[in-house]
Protein backbone atom coordinates (compact mmCIF):
# COMPACT_ATOMS: atom_id res chain seq x y z
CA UNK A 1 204.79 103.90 157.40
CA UNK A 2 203.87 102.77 153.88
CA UNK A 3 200.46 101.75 153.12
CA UNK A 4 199.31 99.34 150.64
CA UNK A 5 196.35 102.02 149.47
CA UNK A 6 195.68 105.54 149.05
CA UNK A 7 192.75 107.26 149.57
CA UNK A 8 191.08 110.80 149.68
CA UNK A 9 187.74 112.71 149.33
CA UNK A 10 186.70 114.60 146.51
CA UNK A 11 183.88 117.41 146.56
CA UNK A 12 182.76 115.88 143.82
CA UNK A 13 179.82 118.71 143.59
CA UNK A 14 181.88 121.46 143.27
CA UNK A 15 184.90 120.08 140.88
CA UNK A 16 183.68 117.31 138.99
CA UNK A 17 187.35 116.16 137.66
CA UNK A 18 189.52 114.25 139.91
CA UNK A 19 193.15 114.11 139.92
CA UNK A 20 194.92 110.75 139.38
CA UNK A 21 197.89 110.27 142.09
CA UNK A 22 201.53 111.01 140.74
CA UNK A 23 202.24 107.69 142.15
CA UNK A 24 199.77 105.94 139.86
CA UNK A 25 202.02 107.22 136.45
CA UNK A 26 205.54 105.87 138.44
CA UNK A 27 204.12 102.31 139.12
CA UNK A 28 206.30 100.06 137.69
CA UNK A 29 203.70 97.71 137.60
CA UNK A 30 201.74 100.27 134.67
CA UNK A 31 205.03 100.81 132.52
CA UNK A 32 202.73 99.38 129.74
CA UNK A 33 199.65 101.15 130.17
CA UNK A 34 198.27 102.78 126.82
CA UNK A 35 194.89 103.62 128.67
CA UNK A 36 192.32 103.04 131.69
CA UNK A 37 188.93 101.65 131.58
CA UNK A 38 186.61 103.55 133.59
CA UNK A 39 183.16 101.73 134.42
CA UNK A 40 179.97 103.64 136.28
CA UNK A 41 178.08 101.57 138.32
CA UNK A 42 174.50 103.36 137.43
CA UNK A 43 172.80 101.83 140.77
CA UNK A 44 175.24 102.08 143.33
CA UNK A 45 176.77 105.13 141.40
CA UNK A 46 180.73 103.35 142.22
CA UNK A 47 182.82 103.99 139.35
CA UNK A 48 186.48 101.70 138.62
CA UNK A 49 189.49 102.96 136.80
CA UNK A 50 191.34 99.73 135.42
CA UNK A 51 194.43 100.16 133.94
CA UNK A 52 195.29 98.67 130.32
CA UNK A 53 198.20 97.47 128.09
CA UNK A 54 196.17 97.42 125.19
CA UNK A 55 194.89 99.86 123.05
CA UNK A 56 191.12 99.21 122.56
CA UNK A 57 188.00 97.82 124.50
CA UNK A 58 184.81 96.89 124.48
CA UNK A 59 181.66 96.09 126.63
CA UNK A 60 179.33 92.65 126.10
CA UNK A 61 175.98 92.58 127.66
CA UNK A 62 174.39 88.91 127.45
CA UNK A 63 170.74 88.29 128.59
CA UNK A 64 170.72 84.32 128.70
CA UNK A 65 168.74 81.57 129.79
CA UNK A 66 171.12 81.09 132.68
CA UNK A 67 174.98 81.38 133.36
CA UNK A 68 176.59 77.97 133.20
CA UNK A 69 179.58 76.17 132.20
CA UNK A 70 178.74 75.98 128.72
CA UNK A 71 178.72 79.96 128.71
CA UNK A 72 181.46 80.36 130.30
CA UNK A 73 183.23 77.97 128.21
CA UNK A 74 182.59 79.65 125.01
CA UNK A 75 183.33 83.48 126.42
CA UNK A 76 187.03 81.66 127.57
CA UNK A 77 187.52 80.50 124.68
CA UNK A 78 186.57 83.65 122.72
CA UNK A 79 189.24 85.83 125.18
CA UNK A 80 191.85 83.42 124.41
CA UNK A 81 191.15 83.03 120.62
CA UNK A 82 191.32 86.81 120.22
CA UNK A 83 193.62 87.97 123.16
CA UNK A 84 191.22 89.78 125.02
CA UNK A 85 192.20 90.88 128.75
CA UNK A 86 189.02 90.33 130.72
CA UNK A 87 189.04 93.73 133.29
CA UNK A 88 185.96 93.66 134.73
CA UNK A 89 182.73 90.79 134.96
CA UNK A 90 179.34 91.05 136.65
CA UNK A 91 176.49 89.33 136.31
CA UNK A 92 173.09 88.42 138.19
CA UNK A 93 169.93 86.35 138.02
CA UNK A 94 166.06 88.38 137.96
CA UNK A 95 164.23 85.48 136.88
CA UNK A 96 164.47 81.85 137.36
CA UNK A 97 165.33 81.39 133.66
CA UNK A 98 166.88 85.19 133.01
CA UNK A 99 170.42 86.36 133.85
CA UNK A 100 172.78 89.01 132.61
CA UNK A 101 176.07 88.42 132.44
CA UNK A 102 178.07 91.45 131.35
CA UNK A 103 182.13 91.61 130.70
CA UNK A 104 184.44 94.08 130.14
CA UNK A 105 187.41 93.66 128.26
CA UNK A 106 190.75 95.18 126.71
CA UNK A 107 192.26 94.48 123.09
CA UNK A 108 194.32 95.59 120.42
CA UNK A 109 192.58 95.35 116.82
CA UNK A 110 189.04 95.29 118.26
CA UNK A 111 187.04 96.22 115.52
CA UNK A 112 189.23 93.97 112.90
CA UNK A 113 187.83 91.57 115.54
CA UNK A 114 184.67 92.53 116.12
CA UNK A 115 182.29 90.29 113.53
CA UNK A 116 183.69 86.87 114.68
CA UNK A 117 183.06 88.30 118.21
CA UNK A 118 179.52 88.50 117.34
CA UNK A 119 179.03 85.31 115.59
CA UNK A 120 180.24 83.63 118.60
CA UNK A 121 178.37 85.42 120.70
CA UNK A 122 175.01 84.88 118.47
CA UNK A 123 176.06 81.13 118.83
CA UNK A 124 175.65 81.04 122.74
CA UNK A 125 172.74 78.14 123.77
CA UNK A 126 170.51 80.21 125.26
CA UNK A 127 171.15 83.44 124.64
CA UNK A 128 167.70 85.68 124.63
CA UNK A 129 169.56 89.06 123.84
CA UNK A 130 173.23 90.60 123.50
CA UNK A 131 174.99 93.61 122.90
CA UNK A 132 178.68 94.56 121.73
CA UNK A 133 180.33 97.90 122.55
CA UNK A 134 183.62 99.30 121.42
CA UNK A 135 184.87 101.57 123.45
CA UNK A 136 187.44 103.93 122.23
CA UNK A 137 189.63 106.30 123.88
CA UNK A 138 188.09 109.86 123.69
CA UNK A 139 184.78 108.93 123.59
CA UNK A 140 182.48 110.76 126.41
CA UNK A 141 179.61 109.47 128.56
């Protein structure tokens, strides 16, 4: 019987590479796929594989007064005004008045992109610190 999922467990200690499914290469579904995103969860130590259609990426990291429509607003604006693919999104309050929100994100022409970005970004009510990575295929932990 088909299953929806696959799974397995990798000694993870003794190979520390892990083979990608055949499967995952014949999905239809990833016909377009130029690259995967691949995010480490430094706490919980989880780490996602995202496929993408486009050919770039890049990581924000917001420290703001708190998350709220007005935030939101602006970074769904900013995807759509520069056709970014949001892949990934996390965020969580430590303070009353502190919260990171943090986005991942796939794009063609990100660093032709990449001062508006900021100035938007720099223009977010609130906003206590940021940070903008590009993330590039071939480039290592």
């Amino acid at each position: 019987m088909a299953g929806i999922t696959k799974g397995m467990i990798a000694d993870v200690h003794n190979k520390r590479e892990i083979r990608l499914p055949e499967d995952f290469f014949k999905n239809p579904e990833l016909q377009d796929m130029k690259a995967a995103m691949v995010i480490y969860f430094e706490r919980s130590g989880e780490i996602r594989l995202i496929p993408m259609t486009k050919e770039g990426g890049a990581r924000v990291r917001l420290e703001v007064e708190k998350v709220n429509p007005a935030l939101m607003q602006t970074m769904t604006q900013l995807f759509k005004q520069h056709d970014l693919k949001v892949l990934f999104t996390t965020g969580f309050c430590f303070e009353q008045n502190r919260c990171i929100y943090e986005v991942y994100f796939s794009a063609d022409a990100i660093k032709e992109k990449q001062a508006t970005i900021r100035t938007t970004i720099e223009s977010i009510p609130g906003l206590y610190e940021s940070e903008f990575e590009i993330l590039e295929i071939g480039q290592e932990w």
